[in-house]
C-alpha atoms as a PDB file:
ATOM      1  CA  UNK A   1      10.585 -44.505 -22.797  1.00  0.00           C
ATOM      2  CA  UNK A   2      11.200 -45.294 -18.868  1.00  0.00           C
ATOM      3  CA  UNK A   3      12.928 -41.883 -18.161  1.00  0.00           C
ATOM      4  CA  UNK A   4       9.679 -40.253 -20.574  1.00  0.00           C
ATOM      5  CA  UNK A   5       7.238 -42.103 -18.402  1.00  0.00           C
ATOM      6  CA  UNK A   6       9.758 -40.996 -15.295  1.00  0.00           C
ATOM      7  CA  UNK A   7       9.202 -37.343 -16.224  1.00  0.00           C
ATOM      8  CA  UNK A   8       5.703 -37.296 -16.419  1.00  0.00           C
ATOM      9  CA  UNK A   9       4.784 -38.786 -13.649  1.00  0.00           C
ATOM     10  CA  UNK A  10       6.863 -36.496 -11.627  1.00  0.00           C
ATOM     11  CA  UNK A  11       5.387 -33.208 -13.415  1.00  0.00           C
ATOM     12  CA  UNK A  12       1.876 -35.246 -12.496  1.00  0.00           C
ATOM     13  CA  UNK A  13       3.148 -35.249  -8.675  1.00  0.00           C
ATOM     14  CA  UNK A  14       4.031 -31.306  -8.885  1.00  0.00           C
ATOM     15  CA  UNK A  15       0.755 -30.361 -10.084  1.00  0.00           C
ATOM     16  CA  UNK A  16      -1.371 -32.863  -7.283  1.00  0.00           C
ATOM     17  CA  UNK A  17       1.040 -30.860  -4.964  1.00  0.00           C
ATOM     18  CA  UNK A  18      -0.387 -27.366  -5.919  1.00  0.00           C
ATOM     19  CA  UNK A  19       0.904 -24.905  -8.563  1.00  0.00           C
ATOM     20  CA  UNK A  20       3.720 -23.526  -6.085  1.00  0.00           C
ATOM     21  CA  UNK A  21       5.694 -25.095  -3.995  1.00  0.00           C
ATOM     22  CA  UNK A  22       8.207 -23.229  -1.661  1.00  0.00           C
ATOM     23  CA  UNK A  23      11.828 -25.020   0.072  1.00  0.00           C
ATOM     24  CA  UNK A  24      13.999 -22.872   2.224  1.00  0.00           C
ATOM     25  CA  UNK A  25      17.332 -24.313   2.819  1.00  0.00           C
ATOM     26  CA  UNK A  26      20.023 -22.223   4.832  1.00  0.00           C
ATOM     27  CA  UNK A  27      23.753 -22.850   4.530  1.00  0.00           C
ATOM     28  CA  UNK A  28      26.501 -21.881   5.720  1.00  0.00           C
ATOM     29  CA  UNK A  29      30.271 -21.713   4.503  1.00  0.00           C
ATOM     30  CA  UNK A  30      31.830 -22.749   7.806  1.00  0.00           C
ATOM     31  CA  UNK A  31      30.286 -23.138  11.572  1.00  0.00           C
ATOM     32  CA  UNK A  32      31.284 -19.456  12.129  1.00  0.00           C
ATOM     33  CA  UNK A  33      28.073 -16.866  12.082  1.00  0.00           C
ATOM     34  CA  UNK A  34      29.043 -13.370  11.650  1.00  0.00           C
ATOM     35  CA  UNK A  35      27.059  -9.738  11.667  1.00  0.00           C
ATOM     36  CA  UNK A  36      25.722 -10.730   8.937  1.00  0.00           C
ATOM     37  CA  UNK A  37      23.207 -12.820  10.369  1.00  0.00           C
ATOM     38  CA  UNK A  38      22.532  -9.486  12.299  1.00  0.00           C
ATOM     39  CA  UNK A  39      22.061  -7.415   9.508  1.00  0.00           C
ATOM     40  CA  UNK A  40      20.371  -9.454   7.565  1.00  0.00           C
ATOM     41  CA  UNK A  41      17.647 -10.003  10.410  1.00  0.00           C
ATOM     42  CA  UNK A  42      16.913  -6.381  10.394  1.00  0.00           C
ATOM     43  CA  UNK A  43      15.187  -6.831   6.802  1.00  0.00           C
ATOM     44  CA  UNK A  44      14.164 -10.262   6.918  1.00  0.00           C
ATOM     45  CA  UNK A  45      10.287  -9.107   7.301  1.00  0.00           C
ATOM     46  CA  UNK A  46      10.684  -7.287   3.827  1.00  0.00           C
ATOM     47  CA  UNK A  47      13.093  -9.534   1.960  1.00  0.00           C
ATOM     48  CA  UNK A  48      10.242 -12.278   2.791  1.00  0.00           C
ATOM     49  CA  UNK A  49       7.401 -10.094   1.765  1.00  0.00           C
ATOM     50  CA  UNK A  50       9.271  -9.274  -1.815  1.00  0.00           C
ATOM     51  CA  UNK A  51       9.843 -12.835  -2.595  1.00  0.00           C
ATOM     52  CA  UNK A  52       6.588 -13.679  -2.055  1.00  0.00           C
ATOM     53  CA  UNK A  53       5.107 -11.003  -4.420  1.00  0.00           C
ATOM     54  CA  UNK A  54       7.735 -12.419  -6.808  1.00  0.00           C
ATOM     55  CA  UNK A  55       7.088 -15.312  -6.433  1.00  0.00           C
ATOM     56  CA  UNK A  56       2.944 -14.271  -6.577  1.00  0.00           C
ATOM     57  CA  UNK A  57       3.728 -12.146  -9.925  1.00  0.00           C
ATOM     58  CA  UNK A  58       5.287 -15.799 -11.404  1.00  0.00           C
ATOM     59  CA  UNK A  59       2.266 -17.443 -10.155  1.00  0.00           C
ATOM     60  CA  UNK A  60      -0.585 -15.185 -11.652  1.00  0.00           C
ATOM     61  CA  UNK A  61       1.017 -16.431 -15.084  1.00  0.00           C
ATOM     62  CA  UNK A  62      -0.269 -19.637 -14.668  1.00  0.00           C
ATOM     63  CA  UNK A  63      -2.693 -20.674 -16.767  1.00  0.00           C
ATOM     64  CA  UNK A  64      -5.594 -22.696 -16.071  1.00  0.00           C
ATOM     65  CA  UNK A  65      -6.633 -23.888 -19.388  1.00  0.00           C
ATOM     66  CA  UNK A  66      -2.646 -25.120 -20.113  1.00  0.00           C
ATOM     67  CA  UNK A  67      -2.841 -26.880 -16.846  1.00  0.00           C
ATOM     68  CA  UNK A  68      -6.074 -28.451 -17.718  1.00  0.00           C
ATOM     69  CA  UNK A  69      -4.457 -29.589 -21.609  1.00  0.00           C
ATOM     70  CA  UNK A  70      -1.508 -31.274 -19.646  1.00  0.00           C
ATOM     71  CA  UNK A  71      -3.575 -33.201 -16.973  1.00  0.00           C
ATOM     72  CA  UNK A  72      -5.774 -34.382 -20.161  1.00  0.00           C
ATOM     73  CA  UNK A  73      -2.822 -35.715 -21.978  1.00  0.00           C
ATOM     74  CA  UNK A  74      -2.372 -37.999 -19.043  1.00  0.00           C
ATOM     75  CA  UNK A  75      -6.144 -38.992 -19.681  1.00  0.00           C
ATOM     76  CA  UNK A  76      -4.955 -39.602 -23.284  1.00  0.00           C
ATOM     77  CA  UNK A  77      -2.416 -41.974 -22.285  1.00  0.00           C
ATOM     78  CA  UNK A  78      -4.637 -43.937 -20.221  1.00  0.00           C
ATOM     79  CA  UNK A  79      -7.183 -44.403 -22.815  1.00  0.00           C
ATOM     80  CA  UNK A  80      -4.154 -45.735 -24.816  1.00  0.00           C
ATOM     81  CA  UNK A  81      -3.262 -48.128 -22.933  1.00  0.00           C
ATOM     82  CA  UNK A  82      -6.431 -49.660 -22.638  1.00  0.00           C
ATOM     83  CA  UNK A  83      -6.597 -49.371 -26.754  1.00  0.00           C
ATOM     84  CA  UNK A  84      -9.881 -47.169 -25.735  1.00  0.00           C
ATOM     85  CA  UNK A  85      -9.878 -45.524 -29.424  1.00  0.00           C
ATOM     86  CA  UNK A  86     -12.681 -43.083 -29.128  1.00  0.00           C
ATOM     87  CA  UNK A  87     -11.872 -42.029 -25.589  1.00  0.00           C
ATOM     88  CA  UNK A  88      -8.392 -41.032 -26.537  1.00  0.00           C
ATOM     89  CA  UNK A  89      -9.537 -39.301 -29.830  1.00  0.00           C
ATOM     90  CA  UNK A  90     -12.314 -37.264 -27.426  1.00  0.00           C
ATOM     91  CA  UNK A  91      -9.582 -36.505 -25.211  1.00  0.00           C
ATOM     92  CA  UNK A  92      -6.868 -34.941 -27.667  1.00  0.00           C
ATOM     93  CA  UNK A  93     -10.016 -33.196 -28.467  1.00  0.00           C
ATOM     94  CA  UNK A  94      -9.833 -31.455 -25.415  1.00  0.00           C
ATOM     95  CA  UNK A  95      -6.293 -31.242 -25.296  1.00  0.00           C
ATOM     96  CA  UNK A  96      -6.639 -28.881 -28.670  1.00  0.00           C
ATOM     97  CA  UNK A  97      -9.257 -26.950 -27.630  1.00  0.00           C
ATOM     98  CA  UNK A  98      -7.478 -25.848 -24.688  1.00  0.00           C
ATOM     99  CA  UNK A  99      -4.531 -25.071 -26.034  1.00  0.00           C
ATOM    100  CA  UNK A 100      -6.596 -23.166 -28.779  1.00  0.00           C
ATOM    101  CA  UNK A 101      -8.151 -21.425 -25.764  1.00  0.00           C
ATOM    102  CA  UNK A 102      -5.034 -20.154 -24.577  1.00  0.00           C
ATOM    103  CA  UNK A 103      -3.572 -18.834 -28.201  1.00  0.00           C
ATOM    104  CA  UNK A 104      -6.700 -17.193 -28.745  1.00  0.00           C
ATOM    105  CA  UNK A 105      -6.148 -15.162 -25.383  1.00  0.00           C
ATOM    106  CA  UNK A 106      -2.974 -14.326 -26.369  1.00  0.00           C
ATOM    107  CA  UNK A 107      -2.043 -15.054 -29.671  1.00  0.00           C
ATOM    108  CA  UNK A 108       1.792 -13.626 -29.410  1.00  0.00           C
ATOM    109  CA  UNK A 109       2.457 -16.193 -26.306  1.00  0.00           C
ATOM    110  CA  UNK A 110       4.758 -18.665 -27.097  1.00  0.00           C
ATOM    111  CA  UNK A 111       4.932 -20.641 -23.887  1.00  0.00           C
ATOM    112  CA  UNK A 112       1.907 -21.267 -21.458  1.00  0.00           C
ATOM    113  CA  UNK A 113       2.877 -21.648 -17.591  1.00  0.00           C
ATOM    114  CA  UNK A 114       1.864 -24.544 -16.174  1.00  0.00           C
ATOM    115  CA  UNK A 115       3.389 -24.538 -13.069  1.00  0.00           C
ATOM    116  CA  UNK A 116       5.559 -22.479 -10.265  1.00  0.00           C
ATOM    117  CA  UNK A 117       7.580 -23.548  -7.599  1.00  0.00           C
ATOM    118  CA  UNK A 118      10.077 -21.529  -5.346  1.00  0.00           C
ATOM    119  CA  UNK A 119      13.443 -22.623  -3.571  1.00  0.00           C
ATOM    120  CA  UNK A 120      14.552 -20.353  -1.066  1.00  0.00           C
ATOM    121  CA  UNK A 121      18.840 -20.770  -0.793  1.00  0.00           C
ATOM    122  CA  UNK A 122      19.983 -18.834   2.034  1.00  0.00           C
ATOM    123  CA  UNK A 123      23.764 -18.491   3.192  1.00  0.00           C
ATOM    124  CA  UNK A 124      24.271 -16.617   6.424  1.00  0.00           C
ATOM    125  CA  UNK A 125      27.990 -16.051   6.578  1.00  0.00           C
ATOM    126  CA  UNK A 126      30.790 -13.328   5.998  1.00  0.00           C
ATOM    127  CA  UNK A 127      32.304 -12.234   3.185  1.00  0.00           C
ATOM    128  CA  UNK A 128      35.967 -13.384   4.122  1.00  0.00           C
ATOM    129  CA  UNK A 129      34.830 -17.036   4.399  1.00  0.00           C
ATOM    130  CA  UNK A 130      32.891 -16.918   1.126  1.00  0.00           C
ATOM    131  CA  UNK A 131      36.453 -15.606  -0.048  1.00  0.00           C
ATOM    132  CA  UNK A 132      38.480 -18.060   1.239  1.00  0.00           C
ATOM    133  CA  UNK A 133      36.275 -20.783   0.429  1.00  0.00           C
ATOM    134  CA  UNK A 134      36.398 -19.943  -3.067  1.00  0.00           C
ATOM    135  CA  UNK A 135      40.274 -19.270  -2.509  1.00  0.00           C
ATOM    136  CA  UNK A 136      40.370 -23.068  -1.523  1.00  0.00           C
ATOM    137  CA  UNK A 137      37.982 -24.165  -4.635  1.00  0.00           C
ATOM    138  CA  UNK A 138      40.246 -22.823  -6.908  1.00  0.00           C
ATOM    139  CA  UNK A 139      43.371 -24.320  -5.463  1.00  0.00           C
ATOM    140  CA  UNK A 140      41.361 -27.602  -5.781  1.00  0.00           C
ATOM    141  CA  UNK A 141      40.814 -27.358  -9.840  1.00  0.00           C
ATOM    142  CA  UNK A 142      44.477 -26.215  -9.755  1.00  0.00           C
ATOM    143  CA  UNK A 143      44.514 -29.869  -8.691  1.00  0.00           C
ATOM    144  CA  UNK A 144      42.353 -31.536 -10.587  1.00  0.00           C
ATOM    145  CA  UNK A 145      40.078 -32.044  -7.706  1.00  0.00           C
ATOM    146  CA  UNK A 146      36.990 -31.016 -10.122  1.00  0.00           C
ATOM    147  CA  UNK A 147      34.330 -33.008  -7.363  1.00  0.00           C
ATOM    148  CA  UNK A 148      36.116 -31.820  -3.997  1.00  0.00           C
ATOM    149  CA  UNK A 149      35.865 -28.092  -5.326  1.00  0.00           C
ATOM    150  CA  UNK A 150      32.272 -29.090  -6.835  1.00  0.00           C
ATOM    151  CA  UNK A 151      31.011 -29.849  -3.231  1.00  0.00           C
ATOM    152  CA  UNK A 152      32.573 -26.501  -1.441  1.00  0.00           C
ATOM    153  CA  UNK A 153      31.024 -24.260  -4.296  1.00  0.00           C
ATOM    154  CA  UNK A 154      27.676 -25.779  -4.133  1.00  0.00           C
ATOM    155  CA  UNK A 155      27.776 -23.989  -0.712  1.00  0.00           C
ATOM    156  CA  UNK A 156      27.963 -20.948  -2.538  1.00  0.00           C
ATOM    157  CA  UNK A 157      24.598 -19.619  -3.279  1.00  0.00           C
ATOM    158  CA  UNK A 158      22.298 -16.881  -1.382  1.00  0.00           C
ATOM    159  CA  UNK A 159      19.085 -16.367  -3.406  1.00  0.00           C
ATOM    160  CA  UNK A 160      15.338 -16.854  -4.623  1.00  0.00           C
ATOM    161  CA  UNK A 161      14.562 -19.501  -7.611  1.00  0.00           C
ATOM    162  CA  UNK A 162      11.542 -18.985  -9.568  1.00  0.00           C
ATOM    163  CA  UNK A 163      10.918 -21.859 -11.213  1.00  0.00           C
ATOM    164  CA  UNK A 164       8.261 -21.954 -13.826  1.00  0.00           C
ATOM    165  CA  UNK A 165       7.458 -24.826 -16.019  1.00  0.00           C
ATOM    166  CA  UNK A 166       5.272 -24.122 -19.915  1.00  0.00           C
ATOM    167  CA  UNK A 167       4.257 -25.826 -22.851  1.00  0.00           C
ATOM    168  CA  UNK A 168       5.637 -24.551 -26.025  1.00  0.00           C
ATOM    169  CA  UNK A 169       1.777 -23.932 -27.256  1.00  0.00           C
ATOM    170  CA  UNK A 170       2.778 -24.247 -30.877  1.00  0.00           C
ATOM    171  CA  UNK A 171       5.001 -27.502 -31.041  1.00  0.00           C
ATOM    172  CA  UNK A 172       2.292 -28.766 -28.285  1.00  0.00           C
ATOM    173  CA  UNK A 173      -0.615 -28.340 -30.463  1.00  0.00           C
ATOM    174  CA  UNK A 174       0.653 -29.691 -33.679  1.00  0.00           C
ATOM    175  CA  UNK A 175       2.212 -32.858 -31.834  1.00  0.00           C
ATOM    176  CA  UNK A 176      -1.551 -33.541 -30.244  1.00  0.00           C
ATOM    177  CA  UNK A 177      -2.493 -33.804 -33.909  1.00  0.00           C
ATOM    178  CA  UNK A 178      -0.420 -35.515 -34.709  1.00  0.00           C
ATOM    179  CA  UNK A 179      -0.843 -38.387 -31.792  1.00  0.00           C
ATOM    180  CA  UNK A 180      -4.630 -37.908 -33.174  1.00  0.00           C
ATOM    181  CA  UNK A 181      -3.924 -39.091 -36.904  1.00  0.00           C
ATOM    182  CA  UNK A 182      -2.015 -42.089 -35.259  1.00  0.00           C
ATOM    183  CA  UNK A 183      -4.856 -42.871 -33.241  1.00  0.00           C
ATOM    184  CA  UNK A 184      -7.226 -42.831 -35.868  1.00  0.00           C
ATOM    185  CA  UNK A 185      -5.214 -45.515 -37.705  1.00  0.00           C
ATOM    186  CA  UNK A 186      -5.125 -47.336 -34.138  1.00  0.00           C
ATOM    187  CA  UNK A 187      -1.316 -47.093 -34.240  1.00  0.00           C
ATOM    188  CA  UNK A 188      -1.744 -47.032 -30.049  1.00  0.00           C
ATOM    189  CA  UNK A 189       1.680 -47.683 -29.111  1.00  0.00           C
ATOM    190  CA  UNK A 190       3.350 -44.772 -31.475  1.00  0.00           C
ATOM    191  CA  UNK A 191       0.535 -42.474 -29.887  1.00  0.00           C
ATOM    192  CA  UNK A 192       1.645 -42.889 -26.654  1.00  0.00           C
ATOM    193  CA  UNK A 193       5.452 -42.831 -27.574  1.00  0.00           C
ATOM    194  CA  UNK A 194       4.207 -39.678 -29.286  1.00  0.00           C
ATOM    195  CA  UNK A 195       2.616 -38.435 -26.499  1.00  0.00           C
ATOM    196  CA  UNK A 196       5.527 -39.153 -23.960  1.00  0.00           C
ATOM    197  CA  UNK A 197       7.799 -36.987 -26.704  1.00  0.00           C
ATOM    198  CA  UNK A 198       5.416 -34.372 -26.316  1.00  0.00           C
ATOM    199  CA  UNK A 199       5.620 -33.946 -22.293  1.00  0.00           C
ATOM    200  CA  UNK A 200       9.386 -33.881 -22.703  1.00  0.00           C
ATOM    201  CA  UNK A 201       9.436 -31.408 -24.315  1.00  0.00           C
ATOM    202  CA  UNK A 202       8.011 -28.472 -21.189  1.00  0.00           C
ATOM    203  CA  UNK A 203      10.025 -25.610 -20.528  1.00  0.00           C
ATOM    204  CA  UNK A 204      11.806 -25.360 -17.602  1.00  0.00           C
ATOM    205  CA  UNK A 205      13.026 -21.463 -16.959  1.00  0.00           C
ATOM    206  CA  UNK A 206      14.802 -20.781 -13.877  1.00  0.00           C
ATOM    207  CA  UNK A 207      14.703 -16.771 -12.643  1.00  0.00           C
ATOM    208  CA  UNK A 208      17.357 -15.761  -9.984  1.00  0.00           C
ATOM    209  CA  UNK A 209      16.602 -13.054  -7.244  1.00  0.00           C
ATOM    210  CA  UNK A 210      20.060 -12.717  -5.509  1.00  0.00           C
ATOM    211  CA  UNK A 211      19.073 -12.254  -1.700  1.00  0.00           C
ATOM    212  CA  UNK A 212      21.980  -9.853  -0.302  1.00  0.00           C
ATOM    213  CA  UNK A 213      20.864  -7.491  -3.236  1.00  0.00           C
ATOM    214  CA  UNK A 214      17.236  -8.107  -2.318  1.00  0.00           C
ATOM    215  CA  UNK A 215      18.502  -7.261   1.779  1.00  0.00           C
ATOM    216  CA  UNK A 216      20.875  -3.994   0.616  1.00  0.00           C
ATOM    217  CA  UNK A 217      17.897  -2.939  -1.146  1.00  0.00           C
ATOM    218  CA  UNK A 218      16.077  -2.576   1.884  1.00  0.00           C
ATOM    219  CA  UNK A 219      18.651  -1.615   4.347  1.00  0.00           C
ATOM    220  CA  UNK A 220      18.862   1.627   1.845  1.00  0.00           C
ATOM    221  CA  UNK A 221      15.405   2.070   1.696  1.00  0.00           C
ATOM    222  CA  UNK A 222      15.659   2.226   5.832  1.00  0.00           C
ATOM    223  CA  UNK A 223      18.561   4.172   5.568  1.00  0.00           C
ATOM    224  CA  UNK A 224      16.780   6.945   3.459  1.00  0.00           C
ATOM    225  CA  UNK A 225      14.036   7.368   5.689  1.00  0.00           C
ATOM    226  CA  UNK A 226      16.604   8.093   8.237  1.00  0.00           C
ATOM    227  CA  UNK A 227      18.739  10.421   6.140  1.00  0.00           C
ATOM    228  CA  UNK A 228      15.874  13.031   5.462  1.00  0.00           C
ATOM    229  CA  UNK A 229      15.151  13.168   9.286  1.00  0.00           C
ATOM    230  CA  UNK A 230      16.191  16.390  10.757  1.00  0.00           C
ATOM    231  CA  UNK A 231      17.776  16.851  14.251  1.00  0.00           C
ATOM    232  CA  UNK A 232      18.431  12.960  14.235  1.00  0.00           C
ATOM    233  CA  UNK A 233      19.377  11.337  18.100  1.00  0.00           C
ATOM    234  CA  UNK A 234      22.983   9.962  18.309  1.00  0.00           C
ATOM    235  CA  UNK A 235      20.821   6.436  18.027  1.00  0.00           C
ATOM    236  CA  UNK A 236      19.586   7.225  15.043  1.00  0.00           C
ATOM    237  CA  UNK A 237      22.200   8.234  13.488  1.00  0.00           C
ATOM    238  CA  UNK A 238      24.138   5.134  14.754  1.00  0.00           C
ATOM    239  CA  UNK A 239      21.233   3.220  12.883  1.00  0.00           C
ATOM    240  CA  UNK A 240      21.864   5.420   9.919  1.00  0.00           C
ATOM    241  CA  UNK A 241      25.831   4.186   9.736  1.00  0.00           C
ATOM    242  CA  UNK A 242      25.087   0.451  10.935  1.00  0.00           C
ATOM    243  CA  UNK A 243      22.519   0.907   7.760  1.00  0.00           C
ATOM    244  CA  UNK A 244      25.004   2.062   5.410  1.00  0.00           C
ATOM    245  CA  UNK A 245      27.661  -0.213   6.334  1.00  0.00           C
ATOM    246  CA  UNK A 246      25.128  -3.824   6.418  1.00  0.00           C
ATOM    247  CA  UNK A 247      24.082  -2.504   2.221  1.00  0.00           C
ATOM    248  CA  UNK A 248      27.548  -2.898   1.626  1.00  0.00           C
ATOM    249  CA  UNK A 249      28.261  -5.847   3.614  1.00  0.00           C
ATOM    250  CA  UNK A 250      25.411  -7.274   1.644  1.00  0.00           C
ATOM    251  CA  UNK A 251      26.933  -6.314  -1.729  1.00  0.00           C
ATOM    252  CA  UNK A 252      30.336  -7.136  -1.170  1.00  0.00           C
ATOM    253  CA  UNK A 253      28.542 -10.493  -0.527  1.00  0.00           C
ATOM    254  CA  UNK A 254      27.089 -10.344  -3.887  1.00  0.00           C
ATOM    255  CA  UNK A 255      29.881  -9.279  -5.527  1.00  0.00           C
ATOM    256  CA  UNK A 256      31.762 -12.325  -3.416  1.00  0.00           C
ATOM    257  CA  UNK A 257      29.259 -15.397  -4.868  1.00  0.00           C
ATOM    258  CA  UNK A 258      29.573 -13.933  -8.425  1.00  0.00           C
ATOM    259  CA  UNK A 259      26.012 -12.832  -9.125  1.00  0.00           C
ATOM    260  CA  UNK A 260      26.344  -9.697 -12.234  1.00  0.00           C
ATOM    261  CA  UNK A 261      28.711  -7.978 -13.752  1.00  0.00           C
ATOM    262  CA  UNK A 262      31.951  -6.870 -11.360  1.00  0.00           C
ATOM    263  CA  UNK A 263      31.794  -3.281 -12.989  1.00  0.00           C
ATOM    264  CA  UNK A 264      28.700  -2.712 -11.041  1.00  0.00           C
ATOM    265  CA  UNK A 265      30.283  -3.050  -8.135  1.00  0.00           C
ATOM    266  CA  UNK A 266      32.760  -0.438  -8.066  1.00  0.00           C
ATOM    267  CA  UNK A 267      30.128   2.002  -8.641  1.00  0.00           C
ATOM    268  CA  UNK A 268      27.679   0.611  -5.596  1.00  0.00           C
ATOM    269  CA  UNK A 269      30.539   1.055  -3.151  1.00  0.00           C
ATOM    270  CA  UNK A 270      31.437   4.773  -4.819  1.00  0.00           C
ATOM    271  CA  UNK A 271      27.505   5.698  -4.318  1.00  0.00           C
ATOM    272  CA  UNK A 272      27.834   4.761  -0.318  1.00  0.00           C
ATOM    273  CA  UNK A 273      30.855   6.516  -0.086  1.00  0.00           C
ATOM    274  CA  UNK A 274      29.286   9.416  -0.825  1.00  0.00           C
ATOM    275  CA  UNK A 275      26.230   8.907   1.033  1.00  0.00           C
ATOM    276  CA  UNK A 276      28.435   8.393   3.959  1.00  0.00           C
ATOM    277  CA  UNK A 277      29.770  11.494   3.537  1.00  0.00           C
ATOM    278  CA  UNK A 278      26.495  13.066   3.163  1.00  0.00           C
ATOM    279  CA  UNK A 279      25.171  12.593   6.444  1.00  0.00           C
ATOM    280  CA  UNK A 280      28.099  12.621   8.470  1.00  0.00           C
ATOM    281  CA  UNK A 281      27.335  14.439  11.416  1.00  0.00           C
ATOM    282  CA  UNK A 282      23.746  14.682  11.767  1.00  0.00           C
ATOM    283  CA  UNK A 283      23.430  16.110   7.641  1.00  0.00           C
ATOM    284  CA  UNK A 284      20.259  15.846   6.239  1.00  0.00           C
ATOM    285  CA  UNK A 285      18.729  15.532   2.854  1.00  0.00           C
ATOM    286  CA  UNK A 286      16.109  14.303   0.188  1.00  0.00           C
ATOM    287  CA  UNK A 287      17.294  12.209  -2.662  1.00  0.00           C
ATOM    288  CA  UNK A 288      20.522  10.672  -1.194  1.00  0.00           C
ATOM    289  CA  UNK A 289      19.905   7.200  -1.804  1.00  0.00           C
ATOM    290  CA  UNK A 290      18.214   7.503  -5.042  1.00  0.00           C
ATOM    291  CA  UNK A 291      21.078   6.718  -7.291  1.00  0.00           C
ATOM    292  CA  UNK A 292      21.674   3.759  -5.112  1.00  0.00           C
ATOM    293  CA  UNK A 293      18.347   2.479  -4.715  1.00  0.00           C
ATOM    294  CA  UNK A 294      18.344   2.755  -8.670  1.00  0.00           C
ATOM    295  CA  UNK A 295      21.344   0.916  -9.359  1.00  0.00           C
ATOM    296  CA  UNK A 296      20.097  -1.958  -7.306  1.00  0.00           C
ATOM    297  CA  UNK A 297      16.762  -2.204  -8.456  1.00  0.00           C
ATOM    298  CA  UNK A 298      17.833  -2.655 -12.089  1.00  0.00           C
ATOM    299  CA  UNK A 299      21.190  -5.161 -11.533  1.00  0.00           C
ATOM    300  CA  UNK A 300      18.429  -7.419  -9.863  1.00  0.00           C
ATOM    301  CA  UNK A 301      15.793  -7.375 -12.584  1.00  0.00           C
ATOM    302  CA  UNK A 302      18.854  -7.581 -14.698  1.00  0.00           C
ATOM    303  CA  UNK A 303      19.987 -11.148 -12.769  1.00  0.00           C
ATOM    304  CA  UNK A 304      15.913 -12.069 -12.919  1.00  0.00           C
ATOM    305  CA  UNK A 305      15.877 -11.329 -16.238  1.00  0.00           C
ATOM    306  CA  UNK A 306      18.701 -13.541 -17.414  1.00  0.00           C
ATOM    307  CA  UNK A 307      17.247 -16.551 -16.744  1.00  0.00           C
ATOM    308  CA  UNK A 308      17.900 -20.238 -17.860  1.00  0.00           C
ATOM    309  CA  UNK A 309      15.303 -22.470 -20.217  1.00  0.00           C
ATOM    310  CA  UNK A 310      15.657 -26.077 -20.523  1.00  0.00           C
ATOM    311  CA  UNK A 311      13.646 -28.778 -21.674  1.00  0.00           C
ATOM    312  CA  UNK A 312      11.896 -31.375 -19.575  1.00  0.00           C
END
C-alpha cells in the first residue's frame, strides 16, 4: 500500500508540474568529440523544431476531462480518510461523469492521456567509439560482468522519449463503482485500497524518435535543395558532398546504437551511393532524394510506432 500511495503521489507531482515536462541530457561515449558534433549542428534548428511538434502532436491528446477524473480521485481519497461518506460518494460522482464525458467523445478510445513528458538523450560522438564501446560490452557479458557492461551501454542512446501516461477508461470506470458500492456500506479502508489499485493501474507508453535519423532526415532535405540547383559554385557543391556524407554518418550511427531493423540499412547507404553519383560534378536534378527521404520518414514512424506500455 506504501509503494501505491508512493505512485500516486508522484503522478500528483507530474501533473502540479504541468502536462509536459522536457530533460535534455547529452552524453558522450568517451571525452573525444568528432565531426559529428559538426554535422549535427548544421540541423540542430530543425531537429529541435520536429521534436517539439512531436512532442506538441503527443500533447494535444491530452485530455482535460481524464485529467480532471484523476485529480478527483485524489479528492476521493481524502474524503476517505476523514470517513467523510457523502463527500467521497459526491466525488466518485464526478470521477464517473468524467470519464463518461470522455467515452462519449470517443467511444472507440480505450486509453485517455493524462499526461506528457519529454526526455531529450543526446550522444555526440563517432561511430567507431559507439563500435568499440559496444565491442568492449560484449567482451564484458563474455565475462559475466552483466553490471560493468550495463553501465557502458546505458551510454548508448541518441533520441526523443515521448512519454505519455492514460487511464484505461473502461477498467477505470467500473473500479470507481466499485470503490462507490464499498463506500456506501462505509467499508472506508477497502475504498481507498480500492482506489490506490485503481491509480496503479495508468498506462505508461514510451514512443522513440531516434535523433541521427531525425538529423539525416534533414541533412537530405538540405541536400535536395542543393541538388536541383543549376550551375552550383564549387562551395555549394562542397556543401552538397559534406551533406551527403553527415546523412550517412548519421545513419551508420543509427545503425551503430541498434535502433530498426539492419536490412534497412543496406538499402539507405545503396540510395546515397547513387545520389552521390548523381550529382557528381555539378549534375543536377529533381527527385534525387525522394527515395531516401521516403525510406527515412517511414523507419522512424516505424521506431515511434513500436512503442512500449506498462503499468503504473
Amino acid at each position: 500500500m506504501n509503494e501505491q500511495k508512493k505512485i500516486y503521489r508522484v503522478i500528483l507531482c507530474l501533473m502540479a508540474a504541468g502536462s509536459m515536462l522536457f530533460a535534455n541530457v547529452t552524453m558522450a561515449a568517451s571525452k573525444v568529440k568528432t565531426s559529428s558534433a559538426a554535422g549535427s549542428a548544421k540541423v540542430a534548428k530543425e531537429v529541435k523544431a520536429k521534436t517539439l511538434k512531436a512532442a506538441g502532436d503527443k500533447r494535444a491528446t491530452v485530455m482535460k476531462e481524464a485529467v480532471a477524473a484523476l485529480a478527483q480521485t485524489g479528492t476521493a481519497i481524502e474524503a476517505l480518510d476523514k470517513k467523510d461518506k457523502q463527500q467521497a460518494l459526491d466525488t466518485l460522482a464526478l470521477v464517473t461523469g468524467k470519464l463518461d464525458i470522455v467515452i462519449a467523445r470517443a467511444p472507440e478510445l480505450a486509453l485517455a492521456p493524462i499526461d506528457v513528458r519529454v526526455q531529450t538523450y543526446d550522444l555526440i560522438n563517432s561511430v567507431d567509439v559507439i563500435k568499440e564501446t559496444v565491442k568492449t560490452a560484449r567482451e564484458l557479458l563474455k565475462d559475466g560482468e552483466v553490471q560493468q557492461a550495463r553501465d557502458i551501454l546505458m551510454g548508448l542512446i541518441s533520441e526523443v522519449d515521448v512519454t505519455v501516461t492514460s487511464i484505461p477508461l473502461a477498467s477505470y470506470s467500473d473500479g470507481i463503482k466499485s470503490v462507490a458500492r464499498l463506500v456506501d456500506k462505509e467499508k472506508y479502508q477497502e475504498a481507498k485500497d480500492g482506489l490506490y489499485d485503481l491509480i496503479s493501474t495508468l498506462v505508461v507508453t514510451k514512443n522513440i524518435i531516434p535523433l541521427p535519423i531525425l538529423r539525416a532526415e534533414e541533412m537530405i532535405r538540405k541536400a535536395d535543395a542543393l541538388a536541383i540547383q543549376e550551375n552550383r559554385t564549387q562551395e555549394q557543391n562542397k556543401q552538397l558532398e559534406e551533406l551527403l556524407t553527415d546523412t550517412r554518418t548519421q545513419i551508420e550511427m543509427a545503425e551503430a546504437l541498434g535502433y530498426g531493423n539492419k536490412k534497412e540499412y543496406k538499402l539507405f547507404y545503396k540510395q546515397i551511393k547513387e545520389i552521390k553519383k548523381k550529382t557528381e560534378d555539378g549534375k543536377f536534378g529533381k527527385g534525387y532524394m525522394d527515395k531516401l527521404k521516403n525510406g527515412l520518414k517511414e523507419f522512424k514512424e516505424k521506431i515511434f510506432g513500436a512503442h512500449k506500455s506498462e503499468s503504473k
